[in-house]
C-alpha atoms as a PDB file:
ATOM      1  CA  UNK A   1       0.249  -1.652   9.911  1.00  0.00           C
ATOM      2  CA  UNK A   2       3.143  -2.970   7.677  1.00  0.00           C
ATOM      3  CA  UNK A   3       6.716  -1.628   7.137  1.00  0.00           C
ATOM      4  CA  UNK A   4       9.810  -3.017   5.760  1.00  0.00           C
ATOM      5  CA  UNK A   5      12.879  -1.624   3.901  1.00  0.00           C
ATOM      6  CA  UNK A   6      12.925  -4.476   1.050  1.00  0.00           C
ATOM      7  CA  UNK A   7      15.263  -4.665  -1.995  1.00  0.00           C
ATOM      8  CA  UNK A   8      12.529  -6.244  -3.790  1.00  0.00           C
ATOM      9  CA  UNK A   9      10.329  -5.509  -6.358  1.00  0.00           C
ATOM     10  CA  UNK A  10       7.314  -2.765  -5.077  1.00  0.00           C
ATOM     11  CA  UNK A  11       3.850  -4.105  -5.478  1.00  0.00           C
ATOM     12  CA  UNK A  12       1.253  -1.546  -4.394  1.00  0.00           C
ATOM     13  CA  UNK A  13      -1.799  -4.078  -5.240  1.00  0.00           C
ATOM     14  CA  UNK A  14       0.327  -6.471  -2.721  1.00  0.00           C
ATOM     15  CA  UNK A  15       0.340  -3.959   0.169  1.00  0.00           C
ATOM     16  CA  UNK A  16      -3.083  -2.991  -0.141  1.00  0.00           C
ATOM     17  CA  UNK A  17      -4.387  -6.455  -0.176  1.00  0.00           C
ATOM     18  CA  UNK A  18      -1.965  -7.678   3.223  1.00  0.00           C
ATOM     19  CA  UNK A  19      -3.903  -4.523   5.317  1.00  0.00           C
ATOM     20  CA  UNK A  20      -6.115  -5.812   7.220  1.00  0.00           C
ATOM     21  CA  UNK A  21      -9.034  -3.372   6.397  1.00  0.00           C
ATOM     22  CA  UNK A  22     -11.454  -2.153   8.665  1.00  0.00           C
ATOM     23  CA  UNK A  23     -15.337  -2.004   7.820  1.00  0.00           C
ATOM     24  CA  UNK A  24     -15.454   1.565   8.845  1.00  0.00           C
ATOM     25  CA  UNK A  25     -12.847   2.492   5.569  1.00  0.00           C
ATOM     26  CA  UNK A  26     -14.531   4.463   2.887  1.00  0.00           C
ATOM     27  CA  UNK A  27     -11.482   4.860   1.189  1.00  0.00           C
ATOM     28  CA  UNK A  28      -7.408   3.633   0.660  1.00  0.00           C
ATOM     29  CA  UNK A  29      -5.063   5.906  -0.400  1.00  0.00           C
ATOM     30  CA  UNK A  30      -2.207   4.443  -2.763  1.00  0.00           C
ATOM     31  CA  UNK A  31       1.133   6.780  -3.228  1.00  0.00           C
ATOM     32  CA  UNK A  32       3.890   5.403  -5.070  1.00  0.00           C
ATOM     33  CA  UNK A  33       7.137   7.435  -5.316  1.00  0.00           C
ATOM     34  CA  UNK A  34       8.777   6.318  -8.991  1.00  0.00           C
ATOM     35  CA  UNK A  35      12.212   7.010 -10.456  1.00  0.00           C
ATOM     36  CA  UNK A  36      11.874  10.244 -12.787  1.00  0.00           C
ATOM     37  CA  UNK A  37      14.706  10.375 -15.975  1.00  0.00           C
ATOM     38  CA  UNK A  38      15.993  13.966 -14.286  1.00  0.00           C
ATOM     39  CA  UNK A  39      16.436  15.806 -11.732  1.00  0.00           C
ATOM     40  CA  UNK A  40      18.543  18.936 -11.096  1.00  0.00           C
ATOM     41  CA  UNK A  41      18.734  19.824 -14.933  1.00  0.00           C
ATOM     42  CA  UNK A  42      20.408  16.592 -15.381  1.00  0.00           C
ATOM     43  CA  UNK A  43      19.676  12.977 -16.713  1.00  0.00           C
ATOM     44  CA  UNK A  44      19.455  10.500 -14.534  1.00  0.00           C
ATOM     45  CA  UNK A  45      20.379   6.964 -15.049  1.00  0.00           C
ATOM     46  CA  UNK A  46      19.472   5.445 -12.050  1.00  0.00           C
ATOM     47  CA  UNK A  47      19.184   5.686  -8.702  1.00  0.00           C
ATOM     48  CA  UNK A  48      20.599   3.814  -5.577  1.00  0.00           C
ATOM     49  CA  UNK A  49      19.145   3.752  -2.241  1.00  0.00           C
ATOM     50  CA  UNK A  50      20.569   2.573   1.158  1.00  0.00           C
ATOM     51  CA  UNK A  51      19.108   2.639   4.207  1.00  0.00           C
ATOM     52  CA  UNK A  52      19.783   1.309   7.729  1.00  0.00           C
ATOM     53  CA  UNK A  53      16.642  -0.697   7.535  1.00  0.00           C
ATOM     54  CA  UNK A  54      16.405  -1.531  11.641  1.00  0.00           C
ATOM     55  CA  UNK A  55      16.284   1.995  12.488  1.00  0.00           C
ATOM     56  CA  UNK A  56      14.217   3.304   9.095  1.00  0.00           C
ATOM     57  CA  UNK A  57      11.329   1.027  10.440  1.00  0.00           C
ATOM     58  CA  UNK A  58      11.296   2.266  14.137  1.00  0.00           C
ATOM     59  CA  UNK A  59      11.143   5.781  12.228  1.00  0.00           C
ATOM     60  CA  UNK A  60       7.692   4.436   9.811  1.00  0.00           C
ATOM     61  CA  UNK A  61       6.296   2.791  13.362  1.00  0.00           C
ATOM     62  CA  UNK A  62       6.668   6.210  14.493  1.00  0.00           C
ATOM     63  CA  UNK A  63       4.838   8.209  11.609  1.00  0.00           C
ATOM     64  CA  UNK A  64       2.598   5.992  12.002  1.00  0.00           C
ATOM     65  CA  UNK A  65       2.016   7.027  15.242  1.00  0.00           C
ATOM     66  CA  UNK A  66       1.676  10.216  14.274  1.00  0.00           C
ATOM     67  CA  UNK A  67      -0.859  10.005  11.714  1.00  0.00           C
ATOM     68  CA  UNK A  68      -3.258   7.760  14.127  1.00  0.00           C
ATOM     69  CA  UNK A  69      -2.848  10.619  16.486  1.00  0.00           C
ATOM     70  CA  UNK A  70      -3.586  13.694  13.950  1.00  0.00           C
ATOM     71  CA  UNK A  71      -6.464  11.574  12.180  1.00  0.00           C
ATOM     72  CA  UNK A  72      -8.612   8.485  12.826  1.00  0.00           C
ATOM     73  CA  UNK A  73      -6.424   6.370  10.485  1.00  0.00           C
ATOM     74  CA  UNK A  74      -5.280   2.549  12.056  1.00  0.00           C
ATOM     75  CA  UNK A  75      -4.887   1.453   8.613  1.00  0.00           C
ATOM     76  CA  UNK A  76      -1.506   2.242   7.008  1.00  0.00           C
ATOM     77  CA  UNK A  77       1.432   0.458   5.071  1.00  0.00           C
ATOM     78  CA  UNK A  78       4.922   1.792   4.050  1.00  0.00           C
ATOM     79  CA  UNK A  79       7.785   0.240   2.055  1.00  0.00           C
ATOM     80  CA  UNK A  80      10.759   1.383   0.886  1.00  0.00           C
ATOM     81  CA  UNK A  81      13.320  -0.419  -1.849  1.00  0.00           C
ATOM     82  CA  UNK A  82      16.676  -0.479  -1.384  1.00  0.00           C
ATOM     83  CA  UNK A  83      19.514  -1.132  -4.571  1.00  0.00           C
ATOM     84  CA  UNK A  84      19.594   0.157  -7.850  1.00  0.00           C
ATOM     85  CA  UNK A  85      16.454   1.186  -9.142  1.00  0.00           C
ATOM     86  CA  UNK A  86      15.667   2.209 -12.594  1.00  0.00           C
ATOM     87  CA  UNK A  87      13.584   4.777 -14.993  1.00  0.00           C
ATOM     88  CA  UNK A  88       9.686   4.003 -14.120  1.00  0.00           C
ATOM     89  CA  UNK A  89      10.624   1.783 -10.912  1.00  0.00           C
ATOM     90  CA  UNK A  90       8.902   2.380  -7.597  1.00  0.00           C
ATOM     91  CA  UNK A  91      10.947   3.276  -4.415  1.00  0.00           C
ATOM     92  CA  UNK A  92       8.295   4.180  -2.371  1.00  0.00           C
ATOM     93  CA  UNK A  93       4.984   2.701  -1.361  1.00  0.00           C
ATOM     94  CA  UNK A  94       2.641   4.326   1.075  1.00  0.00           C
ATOM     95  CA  UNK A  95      -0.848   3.132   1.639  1.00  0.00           C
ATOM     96  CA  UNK A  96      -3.198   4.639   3.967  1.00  0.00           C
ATOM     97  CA  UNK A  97      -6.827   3.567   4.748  1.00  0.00           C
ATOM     98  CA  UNK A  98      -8.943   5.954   5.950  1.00  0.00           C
ATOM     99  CA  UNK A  99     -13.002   6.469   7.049  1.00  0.00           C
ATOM    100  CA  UNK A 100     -13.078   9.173   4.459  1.00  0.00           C
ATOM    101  CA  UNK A 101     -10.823  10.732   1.679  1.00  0.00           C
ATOM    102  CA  UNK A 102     -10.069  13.773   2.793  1.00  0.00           C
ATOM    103  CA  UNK A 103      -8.380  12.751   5.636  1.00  0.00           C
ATOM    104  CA  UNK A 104      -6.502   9.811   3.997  1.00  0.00           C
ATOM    105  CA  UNK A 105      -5.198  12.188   1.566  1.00  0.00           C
ATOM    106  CA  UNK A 106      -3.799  14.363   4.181  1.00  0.00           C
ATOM    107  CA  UNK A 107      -2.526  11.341   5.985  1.00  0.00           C
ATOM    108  CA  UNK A 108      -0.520   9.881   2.804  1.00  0.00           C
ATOM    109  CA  UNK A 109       0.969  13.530   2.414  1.00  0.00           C
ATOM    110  CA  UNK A 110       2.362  13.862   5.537  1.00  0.00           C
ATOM    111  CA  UNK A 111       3.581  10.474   5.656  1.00  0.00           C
ATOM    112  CA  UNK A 112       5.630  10.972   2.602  1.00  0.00           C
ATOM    113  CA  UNK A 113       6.742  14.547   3.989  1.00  0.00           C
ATOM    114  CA  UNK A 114       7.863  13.079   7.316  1.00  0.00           C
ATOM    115  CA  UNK A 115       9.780   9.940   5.874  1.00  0.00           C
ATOM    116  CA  UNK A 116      12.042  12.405   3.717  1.00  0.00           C
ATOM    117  CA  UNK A 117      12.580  13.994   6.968  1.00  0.00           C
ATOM    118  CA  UNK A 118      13.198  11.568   9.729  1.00  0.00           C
ATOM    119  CA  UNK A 119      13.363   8.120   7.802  1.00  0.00           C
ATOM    120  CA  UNK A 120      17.177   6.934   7.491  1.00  0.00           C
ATOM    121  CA  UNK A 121      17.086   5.734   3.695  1.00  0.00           C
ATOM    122  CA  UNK A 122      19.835   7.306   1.326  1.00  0.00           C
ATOM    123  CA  UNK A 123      19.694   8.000  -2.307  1.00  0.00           C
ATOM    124  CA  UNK A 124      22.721   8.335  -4.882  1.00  0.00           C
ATOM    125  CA  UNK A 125      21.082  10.771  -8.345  1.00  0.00           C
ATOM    126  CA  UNK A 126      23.968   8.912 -10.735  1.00  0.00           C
ATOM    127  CA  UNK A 127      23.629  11.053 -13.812  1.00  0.00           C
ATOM    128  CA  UNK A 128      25.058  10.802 -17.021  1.00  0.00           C
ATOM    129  CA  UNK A 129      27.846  12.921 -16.412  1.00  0.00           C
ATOM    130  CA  UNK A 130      28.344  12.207 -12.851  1.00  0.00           C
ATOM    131  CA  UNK A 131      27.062  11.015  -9.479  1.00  0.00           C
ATOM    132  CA  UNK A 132      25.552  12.486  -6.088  1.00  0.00           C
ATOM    133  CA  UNK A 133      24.820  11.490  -2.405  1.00  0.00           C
ATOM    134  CA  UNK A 134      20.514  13.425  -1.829  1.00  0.00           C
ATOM    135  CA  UNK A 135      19.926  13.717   1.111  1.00  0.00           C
ATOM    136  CA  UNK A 136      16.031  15.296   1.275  1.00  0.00           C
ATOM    137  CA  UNK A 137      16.109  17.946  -1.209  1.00  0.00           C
ATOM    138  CA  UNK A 138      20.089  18.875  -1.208  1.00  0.00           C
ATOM    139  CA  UNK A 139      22.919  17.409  -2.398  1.00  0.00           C
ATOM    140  CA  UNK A 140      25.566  16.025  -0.455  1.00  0.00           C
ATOM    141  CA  UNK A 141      28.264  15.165  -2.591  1.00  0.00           C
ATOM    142  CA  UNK A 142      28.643  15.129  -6.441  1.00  0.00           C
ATOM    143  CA  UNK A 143      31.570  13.646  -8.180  1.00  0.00           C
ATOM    144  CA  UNK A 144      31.719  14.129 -12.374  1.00  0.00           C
ATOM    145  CA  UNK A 145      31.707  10.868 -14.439  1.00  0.00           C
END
């Protein structure tokens, strides 16, 4: 299982190719989370993420552990950028290998649930007319440009 909090470029293709695959797989599940041009009624610009990377991969390890416990999944990758990201960039990449699909697809949606939830990475919305600390699905701050 791989996880890092990078400020690097996303490559999906890369993350699925460094998992060591099992024979038993039948299928890999690829989520990537990409910068949309709005959110909130407003234009975006771009987005910044932080994180406090040491602790944000203890949280993935422990996902992980979660998912291997709720399905037979021992297959899984996730990275996170960090830095200013723009329109069309990725800021998430989950990959999850699974015996079958249906179970990988549940497996890649509750990983992506969970690391909203427990996974100490930060995002700034910075809008057109202004800026705002997200954390989840509220706002934390918002300042006008």
């Amino acid at each position: 299982m791989l996880f890092k909090i990078t400020p690097d470029v996303l490559n999906p293709r890369e993350l699925e190719k460094l998992l060591d695959l099992r024979p038993t797989n039948g299928a890999v599940v690829t989520f990537q989370g990409v910068v949309r041009n709005n959110s909130r009624g407003k234009t975006v610009s771009y987005l910044e993420y932080d994180a406090y990377a040491p602790m944000a991969v203890k949280m993935m390890e422990r996902i992980a552990g979660e998912v291997s416990e709720k399905w037979d999944i021992h297959d899984m990758g996730i990275w996170h950028r960090t830095g200013r990201l723009e329109i069309g960039e990725a800021s998430l990449v989950v990959v999850v290998a699974s015996p079958h699909r249906k179970e990988g697809f549940e497996a890649c949606h509750y990983t992506v649930d969970r690391i909203k939830t427990i996974v100490p990475i930060w995002k700034k919305e910075v809008w057109t007319d202004g800026e705002s600390w997200v954390e989840g699905d509220l706002l934390v701050s918002e300042r006008d440009g």
